[in-house]
Protein backbone atom coordinates (compact mmCIF):
# COMPACT_ATOMS: atom_id res chain seq x y z
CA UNK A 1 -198.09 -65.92 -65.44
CA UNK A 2 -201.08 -67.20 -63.79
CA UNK A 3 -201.58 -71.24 -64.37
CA UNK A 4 -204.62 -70.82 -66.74
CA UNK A 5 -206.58 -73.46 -69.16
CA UNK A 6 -208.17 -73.50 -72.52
CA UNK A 7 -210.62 -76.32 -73.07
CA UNK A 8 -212.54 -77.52 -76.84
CA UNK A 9 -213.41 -80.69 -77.84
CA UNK A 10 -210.36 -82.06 -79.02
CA UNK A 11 -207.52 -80.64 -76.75
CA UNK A 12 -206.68 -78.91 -73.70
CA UNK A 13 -204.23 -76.51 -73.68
CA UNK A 14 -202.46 -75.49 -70.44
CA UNK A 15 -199.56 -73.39 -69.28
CA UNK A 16 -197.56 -75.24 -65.85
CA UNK A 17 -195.72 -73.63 -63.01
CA UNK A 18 -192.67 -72.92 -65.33
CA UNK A 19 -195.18 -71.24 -67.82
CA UNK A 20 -194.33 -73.86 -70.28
CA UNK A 21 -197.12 -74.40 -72.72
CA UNK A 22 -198.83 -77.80 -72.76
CA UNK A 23 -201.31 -79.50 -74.82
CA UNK A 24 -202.74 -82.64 -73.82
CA UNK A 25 -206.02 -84.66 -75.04
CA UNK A 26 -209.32 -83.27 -73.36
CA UNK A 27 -211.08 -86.15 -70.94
CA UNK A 28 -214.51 -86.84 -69.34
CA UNK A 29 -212.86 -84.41 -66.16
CA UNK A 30 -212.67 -81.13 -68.68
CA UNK A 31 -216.75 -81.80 -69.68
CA UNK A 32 -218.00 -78.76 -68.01
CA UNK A 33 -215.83 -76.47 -69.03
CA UNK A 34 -216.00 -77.53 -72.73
CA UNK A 35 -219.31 -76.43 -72.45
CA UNK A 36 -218.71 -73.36 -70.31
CA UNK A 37 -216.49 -72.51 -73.08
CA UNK A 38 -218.59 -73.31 -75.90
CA UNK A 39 -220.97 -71.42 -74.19
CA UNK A 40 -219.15 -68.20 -74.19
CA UNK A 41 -218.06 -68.20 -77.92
CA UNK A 42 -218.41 -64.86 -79.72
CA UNK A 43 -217.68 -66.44 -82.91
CA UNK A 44 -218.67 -69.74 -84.92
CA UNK A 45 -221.99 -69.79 -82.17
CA UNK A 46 -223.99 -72.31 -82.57
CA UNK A 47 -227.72 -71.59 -83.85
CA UNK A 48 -229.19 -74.74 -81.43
CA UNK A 49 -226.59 -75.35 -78.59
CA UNK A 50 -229.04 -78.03 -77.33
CA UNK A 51 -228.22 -79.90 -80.14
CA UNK A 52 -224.85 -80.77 -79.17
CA UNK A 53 -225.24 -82.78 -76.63
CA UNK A 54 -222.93 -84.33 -73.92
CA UNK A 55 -222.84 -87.84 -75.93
CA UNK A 56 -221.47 -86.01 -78.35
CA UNK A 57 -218.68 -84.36 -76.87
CA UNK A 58 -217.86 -87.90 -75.23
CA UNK A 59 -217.78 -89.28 -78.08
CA UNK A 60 -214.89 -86.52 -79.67
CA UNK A 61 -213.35 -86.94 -76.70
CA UNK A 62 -212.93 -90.70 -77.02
CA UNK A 63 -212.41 -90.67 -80.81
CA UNK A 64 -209.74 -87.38 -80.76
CA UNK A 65 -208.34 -86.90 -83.71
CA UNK A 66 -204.80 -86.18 -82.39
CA UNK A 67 -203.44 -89.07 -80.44
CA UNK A 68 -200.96 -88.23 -77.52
């Protein structure tokens, strides 16, 4: 299996050379493709993207609500 990634707002989910799956906290690094992602969403689309702004995902990813 490919190494491939998941991003949202709260996690980042990733598969490793031994196609293991991990999970780890999203950081500042995974910003653009959080909103790459978000971007792309089929469903749960939000009517005014613009109002999510980059603040805001900061400040998810600095207050997560799982701890690691």
């Amino acid at each position: 299996m490919p190494q491939s990634q998941i991003s949202h707002c709260r996690s980042v989910v990733e598969y490793d050379e031994g196609d293991a799956l991990v999970i780890r906290n999203a950081t500042r690094v995974d910003i653009p493709r959080i909103v790459e992602i978000r971007a792309l969403v089929r469903e749960n689309k939000l009517r005014d993207p613009s109002r999510v702004t980059i603040e805001d995902i900061c400040w998810f990813i600095d207050n997560p609500g799982m701890q690691s």
